[in-house]
C-alpha atoms as a PDB file:
ATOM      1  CA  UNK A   1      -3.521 -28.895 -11.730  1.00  0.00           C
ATOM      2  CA  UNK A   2      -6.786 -27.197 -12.925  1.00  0.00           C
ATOM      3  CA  UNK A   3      -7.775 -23.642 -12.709  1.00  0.00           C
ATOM      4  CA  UNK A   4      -9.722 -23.701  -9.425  1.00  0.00           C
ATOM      5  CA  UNK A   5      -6.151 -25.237  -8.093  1.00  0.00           C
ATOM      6  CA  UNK A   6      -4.058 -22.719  -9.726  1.00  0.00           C
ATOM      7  CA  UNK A   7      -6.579 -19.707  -8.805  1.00  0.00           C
ATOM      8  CA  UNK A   8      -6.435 -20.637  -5.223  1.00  0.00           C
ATOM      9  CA  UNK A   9      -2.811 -20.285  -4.506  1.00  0.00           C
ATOM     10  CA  UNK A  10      -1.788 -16.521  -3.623  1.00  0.00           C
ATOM     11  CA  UNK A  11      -0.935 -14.264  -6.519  1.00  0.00           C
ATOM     12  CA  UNK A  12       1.728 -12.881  -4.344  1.00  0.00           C
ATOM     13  CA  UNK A  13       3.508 -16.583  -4.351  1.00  0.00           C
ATOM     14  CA  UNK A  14       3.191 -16.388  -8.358  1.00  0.00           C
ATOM     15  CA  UNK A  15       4.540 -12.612  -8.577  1.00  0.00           C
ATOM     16  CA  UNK A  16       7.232 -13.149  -6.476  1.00  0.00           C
ATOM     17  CA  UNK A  17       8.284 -16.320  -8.375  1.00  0.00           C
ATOM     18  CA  UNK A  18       8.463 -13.967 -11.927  1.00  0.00           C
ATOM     19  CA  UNK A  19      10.482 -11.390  -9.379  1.00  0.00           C
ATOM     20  CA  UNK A  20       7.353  -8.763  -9.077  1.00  0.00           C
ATOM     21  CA  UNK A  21       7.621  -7.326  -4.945  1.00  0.00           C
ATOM     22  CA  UNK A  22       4.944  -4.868  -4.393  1.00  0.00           C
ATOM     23  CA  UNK A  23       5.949  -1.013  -3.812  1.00  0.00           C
ATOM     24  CA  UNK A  24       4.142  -0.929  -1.046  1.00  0.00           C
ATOM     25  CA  UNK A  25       0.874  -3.446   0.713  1.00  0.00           C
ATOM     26  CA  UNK A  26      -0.867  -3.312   4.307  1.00  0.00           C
ATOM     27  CA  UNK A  27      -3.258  -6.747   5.186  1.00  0.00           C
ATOM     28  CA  UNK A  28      -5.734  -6.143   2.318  1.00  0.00           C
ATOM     29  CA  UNK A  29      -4.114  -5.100  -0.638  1.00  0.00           C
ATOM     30  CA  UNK A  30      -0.617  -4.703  -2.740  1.00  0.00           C
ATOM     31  CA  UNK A  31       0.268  -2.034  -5.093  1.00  0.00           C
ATOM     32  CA  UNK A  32       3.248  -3.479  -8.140  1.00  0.00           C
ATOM     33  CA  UNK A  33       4.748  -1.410 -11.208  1.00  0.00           C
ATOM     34  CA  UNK A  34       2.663  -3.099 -14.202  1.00  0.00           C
ATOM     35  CA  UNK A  35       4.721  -6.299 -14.621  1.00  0.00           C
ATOM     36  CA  UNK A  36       3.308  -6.395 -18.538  1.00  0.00           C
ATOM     37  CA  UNK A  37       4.791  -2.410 -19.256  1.00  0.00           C
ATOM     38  CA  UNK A  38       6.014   0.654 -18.234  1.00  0.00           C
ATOM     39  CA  UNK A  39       5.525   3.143 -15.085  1.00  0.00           C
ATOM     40  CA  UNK A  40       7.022   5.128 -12.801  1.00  0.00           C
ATOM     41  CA  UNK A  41       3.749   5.094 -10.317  1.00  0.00           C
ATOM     42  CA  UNK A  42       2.159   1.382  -9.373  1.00  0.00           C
ATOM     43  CA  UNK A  43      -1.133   0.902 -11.256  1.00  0.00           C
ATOM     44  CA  UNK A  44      -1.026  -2.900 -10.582  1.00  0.00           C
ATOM     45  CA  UNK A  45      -3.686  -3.874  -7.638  1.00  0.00           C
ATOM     46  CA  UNK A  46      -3.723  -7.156  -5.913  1.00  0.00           C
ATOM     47  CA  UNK A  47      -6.636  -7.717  -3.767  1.00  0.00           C
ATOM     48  CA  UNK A  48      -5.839 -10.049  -1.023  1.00  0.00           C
ATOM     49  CA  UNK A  49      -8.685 -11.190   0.518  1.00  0.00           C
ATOM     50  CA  UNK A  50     -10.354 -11.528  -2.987  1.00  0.00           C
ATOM     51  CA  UNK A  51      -6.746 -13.092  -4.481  1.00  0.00           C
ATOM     52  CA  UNK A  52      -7.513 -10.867  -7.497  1.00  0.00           C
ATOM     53  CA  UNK A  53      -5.669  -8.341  -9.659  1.00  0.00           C
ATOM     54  CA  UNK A  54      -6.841  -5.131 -11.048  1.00  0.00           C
ATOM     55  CA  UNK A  55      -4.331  -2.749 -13.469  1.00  0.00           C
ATOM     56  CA  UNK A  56      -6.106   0.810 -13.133  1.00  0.00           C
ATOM     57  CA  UNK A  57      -3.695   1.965 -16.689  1.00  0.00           C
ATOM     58  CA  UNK A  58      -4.932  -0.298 -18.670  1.00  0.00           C
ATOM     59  CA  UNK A  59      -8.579  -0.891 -17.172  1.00  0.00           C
ATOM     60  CA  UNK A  60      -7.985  -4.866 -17.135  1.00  0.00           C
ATOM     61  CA  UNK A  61      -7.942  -7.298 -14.376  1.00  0.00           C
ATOM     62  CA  UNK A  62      -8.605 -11.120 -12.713  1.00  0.00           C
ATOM     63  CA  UNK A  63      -7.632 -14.591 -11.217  1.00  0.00           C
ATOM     64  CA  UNK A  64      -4.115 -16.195 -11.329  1.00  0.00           C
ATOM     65  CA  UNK A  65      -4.828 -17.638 -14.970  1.00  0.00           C
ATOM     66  CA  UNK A  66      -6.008 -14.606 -16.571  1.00  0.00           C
ATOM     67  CA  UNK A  67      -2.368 -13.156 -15.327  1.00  0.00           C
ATOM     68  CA  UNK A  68      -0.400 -15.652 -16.684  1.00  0.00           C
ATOM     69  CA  UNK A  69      -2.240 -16.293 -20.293  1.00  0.00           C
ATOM     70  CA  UNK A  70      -1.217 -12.448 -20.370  1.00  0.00           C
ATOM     71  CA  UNK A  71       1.957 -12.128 -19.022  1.00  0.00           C
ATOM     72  CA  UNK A  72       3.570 -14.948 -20.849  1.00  0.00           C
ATOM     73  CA  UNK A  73       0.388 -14.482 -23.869  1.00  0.00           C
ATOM     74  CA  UNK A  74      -0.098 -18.517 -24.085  1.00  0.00           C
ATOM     75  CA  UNK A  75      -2.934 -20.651 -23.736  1.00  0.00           C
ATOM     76  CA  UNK A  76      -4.996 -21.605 -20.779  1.00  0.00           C
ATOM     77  CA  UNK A  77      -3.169 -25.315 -21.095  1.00  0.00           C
ATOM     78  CA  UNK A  78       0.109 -23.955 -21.519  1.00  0.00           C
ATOM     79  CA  UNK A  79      -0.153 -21.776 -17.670  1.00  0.00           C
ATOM     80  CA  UNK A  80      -1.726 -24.932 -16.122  1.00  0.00           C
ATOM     81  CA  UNK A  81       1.419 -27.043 -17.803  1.00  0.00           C
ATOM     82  CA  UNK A  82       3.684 -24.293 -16.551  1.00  0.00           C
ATOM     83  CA  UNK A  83       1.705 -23.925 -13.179  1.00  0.00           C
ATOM     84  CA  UNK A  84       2.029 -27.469 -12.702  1.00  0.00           C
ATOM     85  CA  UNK A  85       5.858 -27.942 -12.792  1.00  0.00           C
ATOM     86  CA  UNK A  86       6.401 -24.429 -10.208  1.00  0.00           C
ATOM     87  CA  UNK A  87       6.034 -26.464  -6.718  1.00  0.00           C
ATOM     88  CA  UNK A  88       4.056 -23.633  -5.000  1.00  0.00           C
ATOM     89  CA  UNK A  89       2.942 -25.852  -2.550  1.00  0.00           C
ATOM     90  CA  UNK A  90       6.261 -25.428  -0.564  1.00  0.00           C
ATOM     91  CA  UNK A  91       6.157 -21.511  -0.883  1.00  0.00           C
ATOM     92  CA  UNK A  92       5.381 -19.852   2.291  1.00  0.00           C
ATOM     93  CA  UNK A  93       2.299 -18.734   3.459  1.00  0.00           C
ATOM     94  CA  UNK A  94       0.971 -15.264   2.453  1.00  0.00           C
ATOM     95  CA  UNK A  95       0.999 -14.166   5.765  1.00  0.00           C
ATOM     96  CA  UNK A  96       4.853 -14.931   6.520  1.00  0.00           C
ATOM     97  CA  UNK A  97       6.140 -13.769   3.208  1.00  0.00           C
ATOM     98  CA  UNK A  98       6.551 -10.176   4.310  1.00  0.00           C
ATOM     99  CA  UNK A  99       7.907 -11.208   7.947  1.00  0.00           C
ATOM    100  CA  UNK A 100      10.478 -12.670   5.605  1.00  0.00           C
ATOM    101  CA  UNK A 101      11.211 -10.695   2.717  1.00  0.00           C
ATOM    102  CA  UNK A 102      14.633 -10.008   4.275  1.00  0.00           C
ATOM    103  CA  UNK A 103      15.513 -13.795   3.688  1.00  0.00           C
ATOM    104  CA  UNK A 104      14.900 -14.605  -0.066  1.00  0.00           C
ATOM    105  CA  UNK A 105      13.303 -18.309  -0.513  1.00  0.00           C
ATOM    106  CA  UNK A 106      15.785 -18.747  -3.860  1.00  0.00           C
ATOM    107  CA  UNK A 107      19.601 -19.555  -3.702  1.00  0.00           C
ATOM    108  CA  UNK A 108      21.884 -19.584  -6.903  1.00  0.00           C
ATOM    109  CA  UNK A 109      23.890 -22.814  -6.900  1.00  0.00           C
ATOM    110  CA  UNK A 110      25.724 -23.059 -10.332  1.00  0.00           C
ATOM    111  CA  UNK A 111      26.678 -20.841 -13.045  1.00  0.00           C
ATOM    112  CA  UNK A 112      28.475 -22.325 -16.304  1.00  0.00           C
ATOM    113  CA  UNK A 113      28.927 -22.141 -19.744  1.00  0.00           C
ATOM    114  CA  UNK A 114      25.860 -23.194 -21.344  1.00  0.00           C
ATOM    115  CA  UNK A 115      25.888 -27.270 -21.914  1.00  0.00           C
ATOM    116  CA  UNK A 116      22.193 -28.597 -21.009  1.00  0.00           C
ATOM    117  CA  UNK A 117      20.668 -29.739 -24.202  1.00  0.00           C
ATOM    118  CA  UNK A 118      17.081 -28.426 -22.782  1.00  0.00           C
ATOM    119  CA  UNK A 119      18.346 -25.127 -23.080  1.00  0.00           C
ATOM    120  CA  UNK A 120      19.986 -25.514 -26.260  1.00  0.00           C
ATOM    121  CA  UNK A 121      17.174 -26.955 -27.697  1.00  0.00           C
ATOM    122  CA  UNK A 122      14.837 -24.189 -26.153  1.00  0.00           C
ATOM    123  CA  UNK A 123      16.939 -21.526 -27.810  1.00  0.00           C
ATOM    124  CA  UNK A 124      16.720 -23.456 -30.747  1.00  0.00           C
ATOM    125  CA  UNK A 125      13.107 -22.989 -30.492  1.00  0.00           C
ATOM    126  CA  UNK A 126      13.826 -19.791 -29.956  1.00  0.00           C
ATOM    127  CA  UNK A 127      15.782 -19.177 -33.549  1.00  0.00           C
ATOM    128  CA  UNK A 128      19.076 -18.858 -32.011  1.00  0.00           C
ATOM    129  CA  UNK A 129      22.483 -20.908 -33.059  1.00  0.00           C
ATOM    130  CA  UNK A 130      25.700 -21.050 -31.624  1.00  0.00           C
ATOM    131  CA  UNK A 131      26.285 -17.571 -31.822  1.00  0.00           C
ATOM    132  CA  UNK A 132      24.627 -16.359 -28.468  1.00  0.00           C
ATOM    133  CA  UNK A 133      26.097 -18.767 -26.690  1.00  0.00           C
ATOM    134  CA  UNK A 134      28.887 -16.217 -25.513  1.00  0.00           C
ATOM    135  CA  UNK A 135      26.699 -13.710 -24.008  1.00  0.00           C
ATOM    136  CA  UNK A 136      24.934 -15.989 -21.732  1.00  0.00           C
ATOM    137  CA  UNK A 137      25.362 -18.520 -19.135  1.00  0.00           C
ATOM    138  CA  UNK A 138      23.397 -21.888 -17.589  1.00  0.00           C
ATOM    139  CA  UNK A 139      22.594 -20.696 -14.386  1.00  0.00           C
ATOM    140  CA  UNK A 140      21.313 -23.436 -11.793  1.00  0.00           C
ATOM    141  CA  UNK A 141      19.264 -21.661  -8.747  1.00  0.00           C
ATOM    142  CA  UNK A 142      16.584 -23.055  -6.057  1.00  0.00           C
ATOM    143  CA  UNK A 143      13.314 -21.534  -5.419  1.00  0.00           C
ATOM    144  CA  UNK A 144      11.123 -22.646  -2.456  1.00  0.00           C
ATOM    145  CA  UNK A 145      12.940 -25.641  -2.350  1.00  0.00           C
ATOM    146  CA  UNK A 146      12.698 -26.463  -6.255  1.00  0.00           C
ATOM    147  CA  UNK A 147      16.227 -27.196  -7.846  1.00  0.00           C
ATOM    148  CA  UNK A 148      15.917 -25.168 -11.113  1.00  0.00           C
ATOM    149  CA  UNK A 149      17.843 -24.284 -14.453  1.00  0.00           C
ATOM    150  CA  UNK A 150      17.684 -21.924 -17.049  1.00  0.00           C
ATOM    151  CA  UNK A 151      19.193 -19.151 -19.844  1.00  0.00           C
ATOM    152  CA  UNK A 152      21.215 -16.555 -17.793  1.00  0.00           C
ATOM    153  CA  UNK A 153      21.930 -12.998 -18.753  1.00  0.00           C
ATOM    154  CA  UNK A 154      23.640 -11.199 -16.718  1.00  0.00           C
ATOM    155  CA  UNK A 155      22.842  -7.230 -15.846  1.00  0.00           C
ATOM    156  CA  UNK A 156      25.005  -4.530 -14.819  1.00  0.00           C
ATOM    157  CA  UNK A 157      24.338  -4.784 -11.273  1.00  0.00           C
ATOM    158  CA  UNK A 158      24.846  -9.004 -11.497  1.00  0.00           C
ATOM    159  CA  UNK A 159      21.507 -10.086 -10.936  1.00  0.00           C
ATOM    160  CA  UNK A 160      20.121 -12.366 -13.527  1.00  0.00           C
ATOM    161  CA  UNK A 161      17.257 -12.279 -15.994  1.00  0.00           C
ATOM    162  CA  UNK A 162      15.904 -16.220 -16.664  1.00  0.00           C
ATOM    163  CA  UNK A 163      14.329 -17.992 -19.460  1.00  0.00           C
ATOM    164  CA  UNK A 164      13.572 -21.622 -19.986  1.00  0.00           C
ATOM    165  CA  UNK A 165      10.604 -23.293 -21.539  1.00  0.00           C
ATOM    166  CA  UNK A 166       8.529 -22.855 -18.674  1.00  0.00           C
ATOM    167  CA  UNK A 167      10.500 -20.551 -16.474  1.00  0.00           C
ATOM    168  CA  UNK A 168      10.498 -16.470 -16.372  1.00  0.00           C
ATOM    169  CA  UNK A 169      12.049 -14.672 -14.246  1.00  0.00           C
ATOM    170  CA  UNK A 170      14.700 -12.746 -12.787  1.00  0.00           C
ATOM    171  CA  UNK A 171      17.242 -13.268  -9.443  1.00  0.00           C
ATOM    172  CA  UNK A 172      19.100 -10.736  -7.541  1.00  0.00           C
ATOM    173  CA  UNK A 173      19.536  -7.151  -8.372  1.00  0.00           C
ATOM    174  CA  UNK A 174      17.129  -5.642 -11.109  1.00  0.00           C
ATOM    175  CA  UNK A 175      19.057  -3.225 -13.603  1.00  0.00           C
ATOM    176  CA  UNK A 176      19.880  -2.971 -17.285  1.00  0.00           C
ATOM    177  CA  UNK A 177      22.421  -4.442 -19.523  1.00  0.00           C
ATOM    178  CA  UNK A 178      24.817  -3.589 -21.850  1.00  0.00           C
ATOM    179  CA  UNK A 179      26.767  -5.717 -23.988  1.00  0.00           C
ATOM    180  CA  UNK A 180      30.025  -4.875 -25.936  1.00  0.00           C
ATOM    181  CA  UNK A 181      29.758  -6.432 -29.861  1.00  0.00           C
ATOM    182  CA  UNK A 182      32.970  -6.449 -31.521  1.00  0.00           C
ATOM    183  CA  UNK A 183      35.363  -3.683 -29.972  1.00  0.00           C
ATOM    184  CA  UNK A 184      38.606  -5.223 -30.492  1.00  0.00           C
ATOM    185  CA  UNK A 185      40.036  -1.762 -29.206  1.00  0.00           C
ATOM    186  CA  UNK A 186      37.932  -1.583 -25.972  1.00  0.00           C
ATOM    187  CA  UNK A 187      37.325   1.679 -27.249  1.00  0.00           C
ATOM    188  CA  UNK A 188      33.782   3.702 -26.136  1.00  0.00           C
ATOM    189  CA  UNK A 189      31.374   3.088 -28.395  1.00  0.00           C
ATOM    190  CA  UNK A 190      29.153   5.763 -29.438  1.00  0.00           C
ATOM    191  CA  UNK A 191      26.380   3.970 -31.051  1.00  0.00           C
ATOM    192  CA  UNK A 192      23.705   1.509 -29.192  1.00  0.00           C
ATOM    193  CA  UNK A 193      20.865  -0.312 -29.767  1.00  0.00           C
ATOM    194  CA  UNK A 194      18.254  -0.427 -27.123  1.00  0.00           C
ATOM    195  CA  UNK A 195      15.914  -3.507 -26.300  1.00  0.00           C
ATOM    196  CA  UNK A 196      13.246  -4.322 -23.619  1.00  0.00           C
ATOM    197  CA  UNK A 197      14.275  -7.817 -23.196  1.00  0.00           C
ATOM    198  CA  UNK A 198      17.675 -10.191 -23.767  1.00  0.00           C
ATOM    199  CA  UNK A 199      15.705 -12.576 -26.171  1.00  0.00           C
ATOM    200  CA  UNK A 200      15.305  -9.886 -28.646  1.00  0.00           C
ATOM    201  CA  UNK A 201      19.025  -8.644 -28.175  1.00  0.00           C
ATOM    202  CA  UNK A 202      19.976 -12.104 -29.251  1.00  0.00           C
ATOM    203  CA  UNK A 203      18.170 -12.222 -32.286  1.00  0.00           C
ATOM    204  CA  UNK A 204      19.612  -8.608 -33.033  1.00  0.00           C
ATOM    205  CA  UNK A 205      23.146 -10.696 -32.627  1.00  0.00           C
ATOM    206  CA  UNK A 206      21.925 -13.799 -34.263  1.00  0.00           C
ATOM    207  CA  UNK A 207      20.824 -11.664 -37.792  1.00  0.00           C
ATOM    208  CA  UNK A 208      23.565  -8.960 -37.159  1.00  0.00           C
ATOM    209  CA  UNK A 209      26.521 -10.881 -36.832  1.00  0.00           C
ATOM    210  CA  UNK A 210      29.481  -8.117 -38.099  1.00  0.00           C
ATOM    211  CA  UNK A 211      27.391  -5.405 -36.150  1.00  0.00           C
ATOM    212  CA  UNK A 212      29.815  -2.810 -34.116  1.00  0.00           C
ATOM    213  CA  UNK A 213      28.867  -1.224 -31.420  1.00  0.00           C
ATOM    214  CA  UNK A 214      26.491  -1.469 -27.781  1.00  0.00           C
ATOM    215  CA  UNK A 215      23.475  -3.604 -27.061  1.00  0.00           C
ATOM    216  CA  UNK A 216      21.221  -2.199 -24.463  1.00  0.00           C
ATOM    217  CA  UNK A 217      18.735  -4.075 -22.925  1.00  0.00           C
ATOM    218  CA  UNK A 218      16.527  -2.625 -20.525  1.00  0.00           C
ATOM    219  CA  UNK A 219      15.207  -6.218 -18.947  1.00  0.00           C
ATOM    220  CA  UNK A 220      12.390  -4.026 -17.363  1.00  0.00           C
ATOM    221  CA  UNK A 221      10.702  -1.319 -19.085  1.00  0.00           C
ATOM    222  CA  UNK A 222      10.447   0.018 -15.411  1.00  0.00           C
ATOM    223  CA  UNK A 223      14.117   0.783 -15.730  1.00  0.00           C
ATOM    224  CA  UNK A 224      13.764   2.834 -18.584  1.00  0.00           C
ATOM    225  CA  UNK A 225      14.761   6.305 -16.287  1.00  0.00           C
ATOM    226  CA  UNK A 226      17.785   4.212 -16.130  1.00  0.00           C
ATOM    227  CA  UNK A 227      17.882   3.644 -19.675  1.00  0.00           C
ATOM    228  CA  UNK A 228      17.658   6.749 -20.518  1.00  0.00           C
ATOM    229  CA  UNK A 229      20.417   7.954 -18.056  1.00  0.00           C
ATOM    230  CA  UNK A 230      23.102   5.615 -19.680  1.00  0.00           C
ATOM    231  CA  UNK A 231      21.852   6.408 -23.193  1.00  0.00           C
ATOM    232  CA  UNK A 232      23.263  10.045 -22.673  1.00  0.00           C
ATOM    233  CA  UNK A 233      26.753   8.727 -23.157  1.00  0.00           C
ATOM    234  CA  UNK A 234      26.328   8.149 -27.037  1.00  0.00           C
ATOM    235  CA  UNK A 235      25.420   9.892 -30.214  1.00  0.00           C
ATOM    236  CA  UNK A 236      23.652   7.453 -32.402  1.00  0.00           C
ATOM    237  CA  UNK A 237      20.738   5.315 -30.592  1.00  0.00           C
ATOM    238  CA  UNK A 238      18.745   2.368 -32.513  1.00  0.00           C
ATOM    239  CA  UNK A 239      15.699   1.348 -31.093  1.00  0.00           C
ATOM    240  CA  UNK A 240      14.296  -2.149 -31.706  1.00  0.00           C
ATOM    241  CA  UNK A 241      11.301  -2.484 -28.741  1.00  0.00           C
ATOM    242  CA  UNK A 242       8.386  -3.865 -28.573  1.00  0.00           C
ATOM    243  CA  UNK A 243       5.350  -3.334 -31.194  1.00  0.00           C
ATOM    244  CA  UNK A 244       2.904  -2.731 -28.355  1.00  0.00           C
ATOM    245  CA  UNK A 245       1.575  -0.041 -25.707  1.00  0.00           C
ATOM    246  CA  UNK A 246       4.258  -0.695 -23.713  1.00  0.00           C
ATOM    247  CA  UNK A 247       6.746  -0.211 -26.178  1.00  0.00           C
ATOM    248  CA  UNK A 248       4.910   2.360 -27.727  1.00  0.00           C
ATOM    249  CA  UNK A 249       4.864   4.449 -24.559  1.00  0.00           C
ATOM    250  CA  UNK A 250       8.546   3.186 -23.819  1.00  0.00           C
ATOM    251  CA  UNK A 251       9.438   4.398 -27.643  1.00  0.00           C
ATOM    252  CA  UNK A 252       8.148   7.885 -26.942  1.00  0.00           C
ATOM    253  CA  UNK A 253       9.467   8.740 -23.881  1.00  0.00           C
ATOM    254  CA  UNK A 254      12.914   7.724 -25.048  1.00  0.00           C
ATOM    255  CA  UNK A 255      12.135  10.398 -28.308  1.00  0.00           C
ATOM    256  CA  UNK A 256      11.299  13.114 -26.134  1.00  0.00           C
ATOM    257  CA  UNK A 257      14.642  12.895 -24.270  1.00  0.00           C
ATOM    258  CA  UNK A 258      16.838  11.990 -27.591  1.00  0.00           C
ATOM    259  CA  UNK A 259      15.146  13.316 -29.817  1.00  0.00           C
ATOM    260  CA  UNK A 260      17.778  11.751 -33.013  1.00  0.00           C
ATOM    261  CA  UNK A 261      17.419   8.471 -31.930  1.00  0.00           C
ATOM    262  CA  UNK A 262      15.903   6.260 -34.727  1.00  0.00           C
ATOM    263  CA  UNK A 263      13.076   3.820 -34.216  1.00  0.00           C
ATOM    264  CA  UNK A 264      13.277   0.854 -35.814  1.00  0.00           C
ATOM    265  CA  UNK A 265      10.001  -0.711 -35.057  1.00  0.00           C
ATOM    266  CA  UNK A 266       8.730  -0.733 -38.153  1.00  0.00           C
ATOM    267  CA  UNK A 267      10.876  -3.439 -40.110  1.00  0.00           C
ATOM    268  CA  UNK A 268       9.844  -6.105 -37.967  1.00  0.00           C
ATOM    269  CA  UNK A 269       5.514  -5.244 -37.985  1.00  0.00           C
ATOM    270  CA  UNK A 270       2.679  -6.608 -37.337  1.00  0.00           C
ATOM    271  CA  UNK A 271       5.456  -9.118 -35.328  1.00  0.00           C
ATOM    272  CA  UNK A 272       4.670  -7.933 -31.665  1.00  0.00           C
ATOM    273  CA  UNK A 273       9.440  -7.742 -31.399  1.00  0.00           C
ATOM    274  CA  UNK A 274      12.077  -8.895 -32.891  1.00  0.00           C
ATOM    275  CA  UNK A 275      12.420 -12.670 -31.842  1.00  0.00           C
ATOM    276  CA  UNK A 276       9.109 -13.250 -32.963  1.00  0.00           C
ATOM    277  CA  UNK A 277      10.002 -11.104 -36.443  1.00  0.00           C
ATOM    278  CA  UNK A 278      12.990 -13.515 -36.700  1.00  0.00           C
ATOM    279  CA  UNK A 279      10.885 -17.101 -36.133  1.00  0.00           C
ATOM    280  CA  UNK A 280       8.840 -15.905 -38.738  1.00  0.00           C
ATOM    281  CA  UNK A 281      12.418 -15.282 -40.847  1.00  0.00           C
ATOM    282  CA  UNK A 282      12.850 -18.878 -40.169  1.00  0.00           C
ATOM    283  CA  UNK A 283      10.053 -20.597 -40.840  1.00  0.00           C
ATOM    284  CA  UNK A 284       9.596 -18.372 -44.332  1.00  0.00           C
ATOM    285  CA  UNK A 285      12.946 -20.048 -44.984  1.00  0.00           C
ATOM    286  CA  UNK A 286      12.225 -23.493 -44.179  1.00  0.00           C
ATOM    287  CA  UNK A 287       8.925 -23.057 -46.274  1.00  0.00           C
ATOM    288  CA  UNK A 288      10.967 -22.368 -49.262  1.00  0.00           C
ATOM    289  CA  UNK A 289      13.446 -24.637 -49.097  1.00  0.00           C
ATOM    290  CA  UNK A 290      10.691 -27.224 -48.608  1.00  0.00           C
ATOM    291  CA  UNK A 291       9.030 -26.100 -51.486  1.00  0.00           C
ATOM    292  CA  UNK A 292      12.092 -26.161 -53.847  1.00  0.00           C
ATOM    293  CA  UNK A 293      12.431 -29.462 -52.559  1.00  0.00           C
ATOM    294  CA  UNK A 294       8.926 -30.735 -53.839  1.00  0.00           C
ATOM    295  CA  UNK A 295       9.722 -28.911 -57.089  1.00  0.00           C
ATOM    296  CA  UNK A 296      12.591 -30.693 -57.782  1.00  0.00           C
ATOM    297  CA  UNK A 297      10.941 -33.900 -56.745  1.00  0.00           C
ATOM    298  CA  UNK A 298       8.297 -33.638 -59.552  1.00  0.00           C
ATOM    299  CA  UNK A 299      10.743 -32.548 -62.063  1.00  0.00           C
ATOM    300  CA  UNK A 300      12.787 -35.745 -61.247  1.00  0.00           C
ATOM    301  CA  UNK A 301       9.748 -37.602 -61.483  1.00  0.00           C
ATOM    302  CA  UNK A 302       8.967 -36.456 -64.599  1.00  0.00           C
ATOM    303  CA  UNK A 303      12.025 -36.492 -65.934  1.00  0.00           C
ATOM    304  CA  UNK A 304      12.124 -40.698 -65.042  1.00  0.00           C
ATOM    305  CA  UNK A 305       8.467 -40.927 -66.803  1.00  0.00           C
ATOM    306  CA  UNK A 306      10.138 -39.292 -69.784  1.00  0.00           C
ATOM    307  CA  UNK A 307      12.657 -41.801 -69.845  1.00  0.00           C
ATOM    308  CA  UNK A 308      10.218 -44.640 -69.341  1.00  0.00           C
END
């Protein structure tokens, strides 16, 4: 697939794969929340006719391609890789998708423990070890006829957030999530740490490992109102979002209602959140160790010279 291809399929096909439905749309046009931030009014245009996309709060807009490279911020190869392997061919047509948005075009099949090496490799990728494997699941699901797999975690509500290498999205029900670390008592926590998205929770988990307390993740900064309504049953609130507008705007409003909750934002900067903060941990680490290694490899080598 080139760009001409992946331009000329319907941006509504593509939104409603990544779970974006408009708020409201007539024959012309459709009006979405920004799927890249926060807001409580739609600022997102999609211009049918034109199959183009204009978002009036940030003053930035285009085709199919210039949508993706943002919303997943990868290369122009890497959306015509991932465009390539989303079947839209056998989504329906633009003008039977609202006739129809009663009967969803996905179906979940299979949820398990997590045991396909893809996705244990991806979150490998990812910086993660065995130690998130308990707060997700391998959930197999159909889209448009495609049989499909990916990371599952689960929000209060039971719909699904996704992740795979190629795959994001979300099924069912949109809400928040909150996860319970280490509460042998099952007692109510009164501290939390809030997130925008699950991948960043995990690598909260993955470098806190004897942390005690509530994760929060909001999956949608357009359920932070939500957010904000559950945060109002504890005392001491962490946040950890994302060092952009988005999270900058999220980050503010949450200050303005709480005003003692503590932003954490800092520790992992210029790193846009804290997955990529904890790659970066990673490969640091590797880095060393592979530079001790070549250290000690001259030092044996001249150690055998000496000896010579």
């Amino acid at each position: 697939m080139n760009c001409k291809q992946f331009n000329s399929i319907k941006l509504e096909e593509v939104l409603a794969l990544l779970g974006h439905l408009p708020t409201k749309q007539n024959e012309k046009e459709a009006w979405y929340l920004n799927p890249f931030g926060t807001e409580t009014q739609a600022s997102f245009k999609l211009d049918k006719t034109l199959n183009l996309w204009y978002l009036f709060s940030e003053g930035i807009g285009g085709n199919n391609t210039d949508f993706i490279i943002k919303y997943q911020n990868t290369s122009v190869k890497e959306v015509l890789d991932w465009a390539e392997k989303q079947n839209f061919s056998s989504f329906q047509p633009q003008n039977d998708i609202h006739l129809k948005k009663s009967t969803p075009n996905y179906q979940i099949t299979e949820i398990k423990e997590l045991q396909n090496e893809n996705l244990k490799n991806y979150l490998r990728q990812r910086g993660f070890s065995q130690n998130v494997y308990p707060f997700i699941k391998e959930v197999h699901f159909t889209i448009g006829g495609k049989n499909l797999y990916a990371i599952g975690f689960e929000n209060l509500s039971g719909g699904w957030e996704l992740r795979n290498s190629f795959y994001k999205g979300s099924l069912l029900k949109k809400d928040i999530s909150v996860i319970n670390l280490n509460n042998e008592n099952h007692e109510k926590n009164k501290n939390v740490v809030v997130f925008e998205g699950f991948l960043d929770a995990l690598s909260f988990v993955e470098m806190k490992r004897f942390f005690k307390g509530d994760l929060l993740v909001m999956n949608s900064i357009s359920l932070l109102n939500k957010a904000k309504e559950h945060l109002k049953n504890y005392s001491e609130i962490n946040l950890f979002l994302d060092n952009d507008r988005a999270g900058e705007i999220c980050k503010n409003e949450i200050l303005k209602s709480f005003p003692k909750a503590k932003d954490h934002s800092k520790i992992y900067f210029p790193h846009k959140d804290l997955n990529d903060y904890l790659l970066s941990r990673i490969q640091i680490k590797n880095e060393n160790r592979q530079q001790r290694a070549r250290e000690e490899q001259q030092q044996n080598c001249q150690i055998f010279k000496r000896r010579r």
